[in-house]
C-alpha atoms as a PDB file:
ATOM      1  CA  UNK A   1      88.653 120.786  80.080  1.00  0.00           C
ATOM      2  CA  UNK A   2      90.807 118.691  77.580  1.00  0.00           C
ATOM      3  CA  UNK A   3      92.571 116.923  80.693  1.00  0.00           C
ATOM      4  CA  UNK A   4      88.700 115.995  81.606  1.00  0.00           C
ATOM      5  CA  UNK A   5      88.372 115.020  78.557  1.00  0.00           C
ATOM      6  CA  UNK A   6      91.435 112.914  77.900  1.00  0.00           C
ATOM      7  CA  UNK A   7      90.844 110.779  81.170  1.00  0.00           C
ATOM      8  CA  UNK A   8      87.209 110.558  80.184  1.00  0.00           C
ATOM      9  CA  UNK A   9      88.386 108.932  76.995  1.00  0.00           C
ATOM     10  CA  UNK A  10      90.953 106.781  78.942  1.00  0.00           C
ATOM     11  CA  UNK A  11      88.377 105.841  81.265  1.00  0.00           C
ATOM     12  CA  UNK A  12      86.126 104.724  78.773  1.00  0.00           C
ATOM     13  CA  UNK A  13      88.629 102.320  77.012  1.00  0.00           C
ATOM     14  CA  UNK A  14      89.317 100.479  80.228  1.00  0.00           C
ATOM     15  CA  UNK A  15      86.054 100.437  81.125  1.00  0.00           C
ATOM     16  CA  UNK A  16      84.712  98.763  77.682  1.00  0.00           C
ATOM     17  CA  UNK A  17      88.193  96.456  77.567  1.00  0.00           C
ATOM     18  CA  UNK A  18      87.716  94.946  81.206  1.00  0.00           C
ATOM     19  CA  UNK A  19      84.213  94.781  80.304  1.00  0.00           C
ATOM     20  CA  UNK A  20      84.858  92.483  77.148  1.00  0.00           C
ATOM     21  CA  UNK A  21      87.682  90.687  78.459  1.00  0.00           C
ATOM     22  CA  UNK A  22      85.332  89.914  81.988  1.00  0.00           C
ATOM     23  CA  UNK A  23      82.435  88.276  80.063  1.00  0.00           C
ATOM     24  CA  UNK A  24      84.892  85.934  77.704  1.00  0.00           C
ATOM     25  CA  UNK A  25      86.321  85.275  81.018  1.00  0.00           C
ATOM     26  CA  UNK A  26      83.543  84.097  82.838  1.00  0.00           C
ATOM     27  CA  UNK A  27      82.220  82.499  79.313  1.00  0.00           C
ATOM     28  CA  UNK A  28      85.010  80.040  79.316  1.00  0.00           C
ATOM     29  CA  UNK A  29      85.361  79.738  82.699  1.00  0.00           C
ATOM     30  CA  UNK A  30      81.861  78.812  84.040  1.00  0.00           C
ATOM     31  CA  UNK A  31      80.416  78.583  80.682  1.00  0.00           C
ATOM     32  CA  UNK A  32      80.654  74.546  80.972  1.00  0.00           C
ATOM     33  CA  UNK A  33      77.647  74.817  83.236  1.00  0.00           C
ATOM     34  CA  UNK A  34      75.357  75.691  80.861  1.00  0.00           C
ATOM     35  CA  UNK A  35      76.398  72.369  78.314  1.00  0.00           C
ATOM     36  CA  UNK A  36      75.842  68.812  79.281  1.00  0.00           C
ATOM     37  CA  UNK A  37      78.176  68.061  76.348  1.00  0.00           C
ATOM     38  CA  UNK A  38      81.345  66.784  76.189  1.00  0.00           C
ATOM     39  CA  UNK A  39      84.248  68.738  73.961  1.00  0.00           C
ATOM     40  CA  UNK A  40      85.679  65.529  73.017  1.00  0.00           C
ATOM     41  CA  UNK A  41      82.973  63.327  72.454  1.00  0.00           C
ATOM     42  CA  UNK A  42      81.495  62.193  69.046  1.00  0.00           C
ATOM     43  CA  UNK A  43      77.843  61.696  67.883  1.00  0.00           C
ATOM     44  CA  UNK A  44      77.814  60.662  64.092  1.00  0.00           C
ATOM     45  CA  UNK A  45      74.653  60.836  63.890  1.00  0.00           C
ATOM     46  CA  UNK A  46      74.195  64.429  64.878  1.00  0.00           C
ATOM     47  CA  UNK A  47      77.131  65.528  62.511  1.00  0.00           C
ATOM     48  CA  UNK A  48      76.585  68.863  60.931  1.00  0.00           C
ATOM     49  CA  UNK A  49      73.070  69.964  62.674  1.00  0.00           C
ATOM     50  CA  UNK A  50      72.574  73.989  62.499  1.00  0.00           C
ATOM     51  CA  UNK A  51      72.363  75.989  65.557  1.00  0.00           C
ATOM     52  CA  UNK A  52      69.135  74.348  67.667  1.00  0.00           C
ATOM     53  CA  UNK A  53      67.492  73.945  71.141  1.00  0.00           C
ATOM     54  CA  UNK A  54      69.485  71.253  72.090  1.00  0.00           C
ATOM     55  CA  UNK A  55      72.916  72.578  70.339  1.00  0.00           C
ATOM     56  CA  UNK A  56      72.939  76.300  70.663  1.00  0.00           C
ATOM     57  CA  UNK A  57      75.345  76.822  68.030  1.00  0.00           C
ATOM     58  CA  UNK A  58      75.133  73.435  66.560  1.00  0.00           C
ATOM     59  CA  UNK A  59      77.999  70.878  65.817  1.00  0.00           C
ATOM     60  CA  UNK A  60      80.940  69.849  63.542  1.00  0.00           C
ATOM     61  CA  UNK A  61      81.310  67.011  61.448  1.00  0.00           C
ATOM     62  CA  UNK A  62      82.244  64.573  64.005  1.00  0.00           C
ATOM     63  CA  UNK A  63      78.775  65.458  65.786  1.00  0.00           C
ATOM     64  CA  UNK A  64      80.584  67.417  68.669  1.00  0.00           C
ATOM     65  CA  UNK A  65      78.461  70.775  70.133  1.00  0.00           C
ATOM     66  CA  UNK A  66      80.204  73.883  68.490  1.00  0.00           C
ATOM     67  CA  UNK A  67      78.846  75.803  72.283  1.00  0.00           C
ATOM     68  CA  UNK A  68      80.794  73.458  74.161  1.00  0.00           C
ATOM     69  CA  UNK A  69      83.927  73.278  72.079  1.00  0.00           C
ATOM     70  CA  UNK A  70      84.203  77.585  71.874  1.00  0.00           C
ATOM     71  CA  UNK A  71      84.780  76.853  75.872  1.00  0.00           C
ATOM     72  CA  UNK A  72      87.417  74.529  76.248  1.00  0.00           C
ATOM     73  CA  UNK A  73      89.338  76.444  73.428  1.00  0.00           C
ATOM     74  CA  UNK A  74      88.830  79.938  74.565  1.00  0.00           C
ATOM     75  CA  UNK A  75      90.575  77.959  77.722  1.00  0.00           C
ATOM     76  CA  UNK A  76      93.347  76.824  75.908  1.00  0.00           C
ATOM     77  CA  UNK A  77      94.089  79.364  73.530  1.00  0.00           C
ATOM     78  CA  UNK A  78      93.961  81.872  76.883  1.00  0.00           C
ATOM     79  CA  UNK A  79      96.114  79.467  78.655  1.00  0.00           C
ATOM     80  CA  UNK A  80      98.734  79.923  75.626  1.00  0.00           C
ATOM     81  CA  UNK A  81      98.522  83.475  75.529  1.00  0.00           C
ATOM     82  CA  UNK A  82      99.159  84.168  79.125  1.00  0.00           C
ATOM     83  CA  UNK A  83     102.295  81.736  79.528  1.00  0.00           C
ATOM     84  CA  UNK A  84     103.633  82.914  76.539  1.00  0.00           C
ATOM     85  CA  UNK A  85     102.924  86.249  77.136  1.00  0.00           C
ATOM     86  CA  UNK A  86     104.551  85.816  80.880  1.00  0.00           C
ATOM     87  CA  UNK A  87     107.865  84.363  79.659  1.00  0.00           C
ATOM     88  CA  UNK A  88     108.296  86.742  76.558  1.00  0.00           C
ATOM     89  CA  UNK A  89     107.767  89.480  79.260  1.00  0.00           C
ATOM     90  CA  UNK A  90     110.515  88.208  81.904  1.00  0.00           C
ATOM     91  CA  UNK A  91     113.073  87.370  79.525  1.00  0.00           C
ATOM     92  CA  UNK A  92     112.414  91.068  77.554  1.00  0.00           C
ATOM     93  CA  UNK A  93     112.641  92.451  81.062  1.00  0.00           C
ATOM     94  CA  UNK A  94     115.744  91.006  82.176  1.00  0.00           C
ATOM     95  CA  UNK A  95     117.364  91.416  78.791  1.00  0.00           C
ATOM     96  CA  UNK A  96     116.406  94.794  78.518  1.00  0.00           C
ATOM     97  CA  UNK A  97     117.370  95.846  82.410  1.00  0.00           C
ATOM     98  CA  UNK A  98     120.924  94.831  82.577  1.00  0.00           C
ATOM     99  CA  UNK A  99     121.408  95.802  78.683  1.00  0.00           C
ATOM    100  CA  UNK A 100     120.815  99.342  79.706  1.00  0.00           C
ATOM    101  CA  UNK A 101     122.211  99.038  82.843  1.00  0.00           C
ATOM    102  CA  UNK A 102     125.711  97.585  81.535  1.00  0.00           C
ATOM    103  CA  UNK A 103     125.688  99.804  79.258  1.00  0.00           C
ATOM    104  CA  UNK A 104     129.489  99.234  76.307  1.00  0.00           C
ATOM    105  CA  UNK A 105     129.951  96.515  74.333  1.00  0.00           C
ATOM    106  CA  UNK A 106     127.394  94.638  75.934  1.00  0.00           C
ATOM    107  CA  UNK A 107     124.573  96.897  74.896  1.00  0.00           C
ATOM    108  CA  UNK A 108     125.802  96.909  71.820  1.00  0.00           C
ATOM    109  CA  UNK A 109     126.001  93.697  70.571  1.00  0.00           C
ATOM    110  CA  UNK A 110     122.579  92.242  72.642  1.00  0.00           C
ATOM    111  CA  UNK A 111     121.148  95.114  70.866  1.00  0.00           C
ATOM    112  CA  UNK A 112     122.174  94.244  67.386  1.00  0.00           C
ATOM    113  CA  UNK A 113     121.196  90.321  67.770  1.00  0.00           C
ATOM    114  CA  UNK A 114     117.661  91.937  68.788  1.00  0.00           C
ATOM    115  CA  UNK A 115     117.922  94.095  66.239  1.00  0.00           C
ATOM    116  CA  UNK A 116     118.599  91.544  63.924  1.00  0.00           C
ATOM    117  CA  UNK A 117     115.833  88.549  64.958  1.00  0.00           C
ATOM    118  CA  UNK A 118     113.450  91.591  64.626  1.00  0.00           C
ATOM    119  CA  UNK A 119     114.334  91.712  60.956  1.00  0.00           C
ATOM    120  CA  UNK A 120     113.411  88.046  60.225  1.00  0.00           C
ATOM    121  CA  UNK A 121     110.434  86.977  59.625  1.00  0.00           C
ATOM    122  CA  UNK A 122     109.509  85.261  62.559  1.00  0.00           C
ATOM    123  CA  UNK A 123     106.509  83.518  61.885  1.00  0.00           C
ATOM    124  CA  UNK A 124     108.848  81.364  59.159  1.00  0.00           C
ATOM    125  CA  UNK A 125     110.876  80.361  61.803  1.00  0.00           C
ATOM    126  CA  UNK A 126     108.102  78.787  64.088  1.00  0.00           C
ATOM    127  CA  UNK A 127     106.376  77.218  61.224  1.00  0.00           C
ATOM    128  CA  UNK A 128     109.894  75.676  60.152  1.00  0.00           C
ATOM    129  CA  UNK A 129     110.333  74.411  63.686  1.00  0.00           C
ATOM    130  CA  UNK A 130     107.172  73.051  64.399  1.00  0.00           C
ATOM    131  CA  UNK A 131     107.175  71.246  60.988  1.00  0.00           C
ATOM    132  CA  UNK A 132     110.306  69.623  61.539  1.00  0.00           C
ATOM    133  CA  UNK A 133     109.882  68.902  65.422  1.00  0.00           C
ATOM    134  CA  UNK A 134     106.369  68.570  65.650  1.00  0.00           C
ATOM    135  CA  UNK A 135     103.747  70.622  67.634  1.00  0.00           C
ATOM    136  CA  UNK A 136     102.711  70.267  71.003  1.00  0.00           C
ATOM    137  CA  UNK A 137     101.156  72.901  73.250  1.00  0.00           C
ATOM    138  CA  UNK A 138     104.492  72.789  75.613  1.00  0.00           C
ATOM    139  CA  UNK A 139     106.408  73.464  72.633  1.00  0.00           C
ATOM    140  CA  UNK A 140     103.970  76.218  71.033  1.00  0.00           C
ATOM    141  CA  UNK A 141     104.152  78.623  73.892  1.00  0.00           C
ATOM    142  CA  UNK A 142     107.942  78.297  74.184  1.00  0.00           C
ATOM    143  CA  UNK A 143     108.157  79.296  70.369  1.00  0.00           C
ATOM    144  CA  UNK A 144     105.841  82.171  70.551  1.00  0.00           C
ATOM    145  CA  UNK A 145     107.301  83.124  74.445  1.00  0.00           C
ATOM    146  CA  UNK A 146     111.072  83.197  72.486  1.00  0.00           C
ATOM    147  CA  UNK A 147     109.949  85.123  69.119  1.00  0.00           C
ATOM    148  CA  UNK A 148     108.086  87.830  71.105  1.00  0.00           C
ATOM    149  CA  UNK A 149     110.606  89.389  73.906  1.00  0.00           C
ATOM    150  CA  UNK A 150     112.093  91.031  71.762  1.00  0.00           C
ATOM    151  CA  UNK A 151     109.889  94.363  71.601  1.00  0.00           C
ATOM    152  CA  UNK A 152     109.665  94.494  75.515  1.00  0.00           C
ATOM    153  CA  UNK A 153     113.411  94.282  75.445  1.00  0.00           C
ATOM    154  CA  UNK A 154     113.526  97.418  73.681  1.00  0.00           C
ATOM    155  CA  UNK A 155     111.024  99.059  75.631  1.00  0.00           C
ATOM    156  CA  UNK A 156     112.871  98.738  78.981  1.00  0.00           C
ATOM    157  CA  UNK A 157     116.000  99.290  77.642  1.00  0.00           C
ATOM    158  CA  UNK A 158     115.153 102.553  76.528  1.00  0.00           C
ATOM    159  CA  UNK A 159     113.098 103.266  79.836  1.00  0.00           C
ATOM    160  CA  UNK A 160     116.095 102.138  82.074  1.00  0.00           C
ATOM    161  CA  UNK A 161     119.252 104.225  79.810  1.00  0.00           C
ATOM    162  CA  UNK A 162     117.023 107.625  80.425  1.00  0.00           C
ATOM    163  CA  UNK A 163     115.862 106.083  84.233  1.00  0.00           C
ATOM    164  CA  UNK A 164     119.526 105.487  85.040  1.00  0.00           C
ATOM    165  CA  UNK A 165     120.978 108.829  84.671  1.00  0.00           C
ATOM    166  CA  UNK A 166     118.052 109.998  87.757  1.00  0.00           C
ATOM    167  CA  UNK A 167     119.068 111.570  90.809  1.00  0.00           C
ATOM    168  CA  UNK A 168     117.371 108.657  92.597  1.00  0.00           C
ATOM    169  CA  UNK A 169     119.476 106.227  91.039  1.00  0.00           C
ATOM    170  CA  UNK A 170     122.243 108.251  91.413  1.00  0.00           C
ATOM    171  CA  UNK A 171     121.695 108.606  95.061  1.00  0.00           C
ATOM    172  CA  UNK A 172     120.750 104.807  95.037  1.00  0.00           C
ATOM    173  CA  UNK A 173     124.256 103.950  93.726  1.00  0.00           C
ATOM    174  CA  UNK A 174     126.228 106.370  96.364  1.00  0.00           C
ATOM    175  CA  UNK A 175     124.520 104.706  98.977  1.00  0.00           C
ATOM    176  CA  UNK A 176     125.973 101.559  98.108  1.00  0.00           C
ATOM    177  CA  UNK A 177     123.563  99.198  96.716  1.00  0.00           C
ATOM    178  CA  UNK A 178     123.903  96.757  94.622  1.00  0.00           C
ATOM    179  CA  UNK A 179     123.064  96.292  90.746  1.00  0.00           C
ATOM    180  CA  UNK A 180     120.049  93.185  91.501  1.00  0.00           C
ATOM    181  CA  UNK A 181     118.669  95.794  93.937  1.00  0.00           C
ATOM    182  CA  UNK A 182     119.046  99.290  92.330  1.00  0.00           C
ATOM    183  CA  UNK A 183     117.213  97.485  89.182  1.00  0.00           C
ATOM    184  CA  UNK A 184     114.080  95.689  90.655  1.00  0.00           C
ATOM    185  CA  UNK A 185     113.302  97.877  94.273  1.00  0.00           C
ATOM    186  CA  UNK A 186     114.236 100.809  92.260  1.00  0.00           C
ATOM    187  CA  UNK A 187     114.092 101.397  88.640  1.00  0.00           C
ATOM    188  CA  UNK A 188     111.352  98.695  87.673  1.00  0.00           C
ATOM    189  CA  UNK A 189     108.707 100.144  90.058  1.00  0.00           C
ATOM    190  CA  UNK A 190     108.922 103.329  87.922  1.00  0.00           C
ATOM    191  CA  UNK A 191     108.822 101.457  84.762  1.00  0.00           C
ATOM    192  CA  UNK A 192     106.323  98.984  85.055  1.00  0.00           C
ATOM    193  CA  UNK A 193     103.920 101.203  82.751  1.00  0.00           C
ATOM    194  CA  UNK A 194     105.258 100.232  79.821  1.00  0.00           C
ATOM    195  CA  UNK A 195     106.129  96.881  80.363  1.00  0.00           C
ATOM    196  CA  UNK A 196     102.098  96.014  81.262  1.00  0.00           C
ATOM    197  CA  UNK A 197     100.963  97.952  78.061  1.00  0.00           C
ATOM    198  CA  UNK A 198     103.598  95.789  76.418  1.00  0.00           C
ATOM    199  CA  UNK A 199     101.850  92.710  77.500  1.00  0.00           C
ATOM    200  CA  UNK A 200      98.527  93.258  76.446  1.00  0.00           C
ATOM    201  CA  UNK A 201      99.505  94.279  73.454  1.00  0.00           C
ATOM    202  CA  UNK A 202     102.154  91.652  73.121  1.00  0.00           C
ATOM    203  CA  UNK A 203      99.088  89.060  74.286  1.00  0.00           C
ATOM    204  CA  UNK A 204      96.846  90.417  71.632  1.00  0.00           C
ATOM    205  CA  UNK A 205      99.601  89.375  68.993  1.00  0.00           C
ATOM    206  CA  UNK A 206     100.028  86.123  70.745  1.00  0.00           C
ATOM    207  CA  UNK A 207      96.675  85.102  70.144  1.00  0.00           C
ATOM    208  CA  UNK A 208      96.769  86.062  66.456  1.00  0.00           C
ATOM    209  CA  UNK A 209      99.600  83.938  65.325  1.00  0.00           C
ATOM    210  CA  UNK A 210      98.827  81.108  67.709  1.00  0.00           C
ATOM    211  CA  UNK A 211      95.007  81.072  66.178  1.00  0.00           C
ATOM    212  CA  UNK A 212      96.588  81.631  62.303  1.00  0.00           C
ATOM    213  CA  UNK A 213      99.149  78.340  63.442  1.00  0.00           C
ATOM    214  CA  UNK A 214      96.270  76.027  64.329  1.00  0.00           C
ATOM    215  CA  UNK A 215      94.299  77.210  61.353  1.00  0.00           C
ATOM    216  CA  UNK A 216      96.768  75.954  59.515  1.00  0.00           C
ATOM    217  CA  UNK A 217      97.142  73.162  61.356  1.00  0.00           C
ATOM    218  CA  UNK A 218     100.525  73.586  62.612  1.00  0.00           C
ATOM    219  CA  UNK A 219      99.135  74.606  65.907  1.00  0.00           C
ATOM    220  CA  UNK A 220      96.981  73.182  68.375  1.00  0.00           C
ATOM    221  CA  UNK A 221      97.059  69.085  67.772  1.00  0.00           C
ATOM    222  CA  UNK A 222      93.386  66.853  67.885  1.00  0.00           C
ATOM    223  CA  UNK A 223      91.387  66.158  69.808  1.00  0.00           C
ATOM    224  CA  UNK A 224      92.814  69.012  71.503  1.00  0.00           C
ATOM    225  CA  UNK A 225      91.108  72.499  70.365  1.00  0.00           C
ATOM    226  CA  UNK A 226      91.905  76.468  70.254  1.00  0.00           C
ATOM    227  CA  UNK A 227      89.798  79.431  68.919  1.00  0.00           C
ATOM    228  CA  UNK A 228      92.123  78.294  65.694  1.00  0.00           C
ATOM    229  CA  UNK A 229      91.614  74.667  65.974  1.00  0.00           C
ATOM    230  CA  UNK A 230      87.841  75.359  65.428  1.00  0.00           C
ATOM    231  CA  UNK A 231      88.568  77.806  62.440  1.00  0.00           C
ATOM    232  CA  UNK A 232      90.254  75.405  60.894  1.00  0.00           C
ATOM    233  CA  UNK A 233      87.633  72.514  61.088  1.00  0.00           C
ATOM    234  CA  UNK A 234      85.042  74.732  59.538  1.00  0.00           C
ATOM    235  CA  UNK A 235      87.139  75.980  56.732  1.00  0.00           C
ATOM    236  CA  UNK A 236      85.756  72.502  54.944  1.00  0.00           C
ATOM    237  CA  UNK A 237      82.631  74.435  54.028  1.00  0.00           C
ATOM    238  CA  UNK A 238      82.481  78.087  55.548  1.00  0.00           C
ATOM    239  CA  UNK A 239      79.706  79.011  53.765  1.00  0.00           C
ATOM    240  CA  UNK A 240      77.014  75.853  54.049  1.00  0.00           C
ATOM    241  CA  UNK A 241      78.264  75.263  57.600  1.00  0.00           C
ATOM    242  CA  UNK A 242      78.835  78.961  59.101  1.00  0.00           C
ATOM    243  CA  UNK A 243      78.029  77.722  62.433  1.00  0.00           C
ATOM    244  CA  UNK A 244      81.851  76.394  62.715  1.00  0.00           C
ATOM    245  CA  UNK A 245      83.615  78.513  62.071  1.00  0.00           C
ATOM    246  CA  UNK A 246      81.929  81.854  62.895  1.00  0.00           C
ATOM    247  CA  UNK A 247      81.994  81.948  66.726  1.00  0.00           C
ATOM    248  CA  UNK A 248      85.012  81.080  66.767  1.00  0.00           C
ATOM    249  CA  UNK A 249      86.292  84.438  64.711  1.00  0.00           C
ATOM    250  CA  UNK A 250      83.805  86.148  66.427  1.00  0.00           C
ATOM    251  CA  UNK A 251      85.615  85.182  69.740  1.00  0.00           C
ATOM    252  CA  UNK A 252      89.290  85.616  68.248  1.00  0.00           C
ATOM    253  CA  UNK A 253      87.924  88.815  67.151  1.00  0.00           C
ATOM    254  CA  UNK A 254      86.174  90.433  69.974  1.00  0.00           C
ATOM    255  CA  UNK A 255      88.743  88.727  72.539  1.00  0.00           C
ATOM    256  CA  UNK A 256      91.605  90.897  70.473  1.00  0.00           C
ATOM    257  CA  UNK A 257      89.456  94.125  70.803  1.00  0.00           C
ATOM    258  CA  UNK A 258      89.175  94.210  74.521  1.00  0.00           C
ATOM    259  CA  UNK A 259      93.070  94.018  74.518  1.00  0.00           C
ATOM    260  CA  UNK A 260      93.735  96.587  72.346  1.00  0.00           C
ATOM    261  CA  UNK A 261      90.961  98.921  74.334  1.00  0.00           C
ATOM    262  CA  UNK A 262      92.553  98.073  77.517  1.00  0.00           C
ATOM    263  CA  UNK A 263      96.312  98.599  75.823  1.00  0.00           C
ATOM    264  CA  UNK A 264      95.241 101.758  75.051  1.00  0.00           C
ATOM    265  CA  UNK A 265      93.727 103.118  78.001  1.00  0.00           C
ATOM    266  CA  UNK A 266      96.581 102.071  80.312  1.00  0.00           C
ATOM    267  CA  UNK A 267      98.968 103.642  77.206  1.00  0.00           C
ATOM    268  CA  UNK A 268      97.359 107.043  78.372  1.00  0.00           C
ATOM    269  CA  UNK A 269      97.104 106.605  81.756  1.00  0.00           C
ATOM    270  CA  UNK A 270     101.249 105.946  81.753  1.00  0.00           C
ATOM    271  CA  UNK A 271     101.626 108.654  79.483  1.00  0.00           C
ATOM    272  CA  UNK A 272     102.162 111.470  81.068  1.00  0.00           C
ATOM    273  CA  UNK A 273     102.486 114.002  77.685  1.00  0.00           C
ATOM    274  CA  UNK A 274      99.038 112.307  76.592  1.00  0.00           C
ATOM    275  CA  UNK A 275      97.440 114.116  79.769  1.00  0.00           C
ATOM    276  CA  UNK A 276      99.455 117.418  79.002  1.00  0.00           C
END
């Protein structure tokens, strides 16, 4: 009954997660449909209207349609989050597979310089980087991609030292294969749990400090816009013009939930003491 129960639970987390993540999909995604605006374009003289027929959830101070401009960032901030997400999750990977697998001095001292970058505050870094090179999307996603591996390293390294000492990889090594092999056809089948909970939780966190970086706008550049971007233009007046900067959170916010729902439905389902 409690095993009924548990995957009843688990179930229900990925089914309200997809379900979340599958309508701010296919808002950003075919949402443009429903506008006949552009995101760029400026009306001056329809600066600052509330939330109407004609602008759903009215415009910013340049006269540009709030509806329309939740879109095309949702797009961009997703596109950030997923390539950032993707390289912080092959270089953890790789990092954390031939750590383990190495094993010695090796181990030891990538272990330490992970252990180490973990203990700096990373967000200082990025915002001293950005402000001293400048910000552009290219180089956003390679600063959040290289300040977020380092937890995934840790995962499979820990997954891959117990994985290792298997009779399967055991048997795999007698037989003669080689290291490139034994790791990816053998080991990382059997670990890939972790590693996807690790990147939709890792893509969660993403989308946090990317959004917090163009709010302050050391993020996304104009005319260009994220979730952030947006959150940052209505921070003028937040009260007397809500309609900026609310959807926007609202978005960030809800977008961040499905995530974590998913994260931890999947966290059960590859868990096998969870179902015990």
């Amino acid at each position: 009954m409690n095993n009924l129960h548990t995957k009843s639970k688990m179930g229900g987390s990925l089914r309200a997660g997809c379900g979340i993540l599958l309508f701010i999909l296919l808002f950003i995604l075919i949402g443009r449909l429903l506008t006949p605006y552009d995101h760029l374009s400026q009306n001056l003289a329809e600066a600052l209207e509330s939330p109407s027929r004609s602008h759903w959830l009215g415009t910013d101070h340049y006269g540009r349609d709030i509806f329309t401009r939740l879109i095309y960032g949702g797009q961009l901030t997703w596109i950030i989050a997923i390539f950032a997400t993707l390289i912080a999750i092959v270089i953890g990977t790789l990092v954390g597979l031939f750590t383990a697998w190495w094993g010695g001095w090796f181990d030891l001292i990538v272990m330490r310089l992970v252990d180490v970058a973990l203990a700096f505050p990373r967000i200082f870094i990025v915002l001293l980087v950005i402000g001293l090179g400048g910000s552009s999307i290219e180089l956003l996603i390679w600063l959040l991609a290289l300040f977020s591996w380092m937890e995934t390293a840790r995962i499979v390294r820990a997954e891959v030292s117990t994985h290792k000492n298997f009779a399967y990889v055991k048997a795999a090594r007698a037989s003669g294969l080689g290291t490139n092999r034994i790791l990816f056809r053998h080991i990382f089948p059997n670990i890939a749990g972790p590693v996807i909970v690790s990147a939709i939780l890792l893509i969660t966190n993403i989308i946090l400090v990317e959004s917090s970086l163009s709010f302050l706008g050391l993020g996304v550049q104009p005319p260009f816009a994220s979730w952030g971007t947006i959150l940052n233009e209505g921070k003028i007046d937040p009260l007397g013009n809500w309609w900026i900067s609310v959807p926007a959170g609202v978005c960030i916010l809800v977008t961040v939930a499905g995530f974590n729902l998913i994260g931890d439905g999947l966290r059960d389902l590859f868990d096998p003491y969870r179902l015990n």
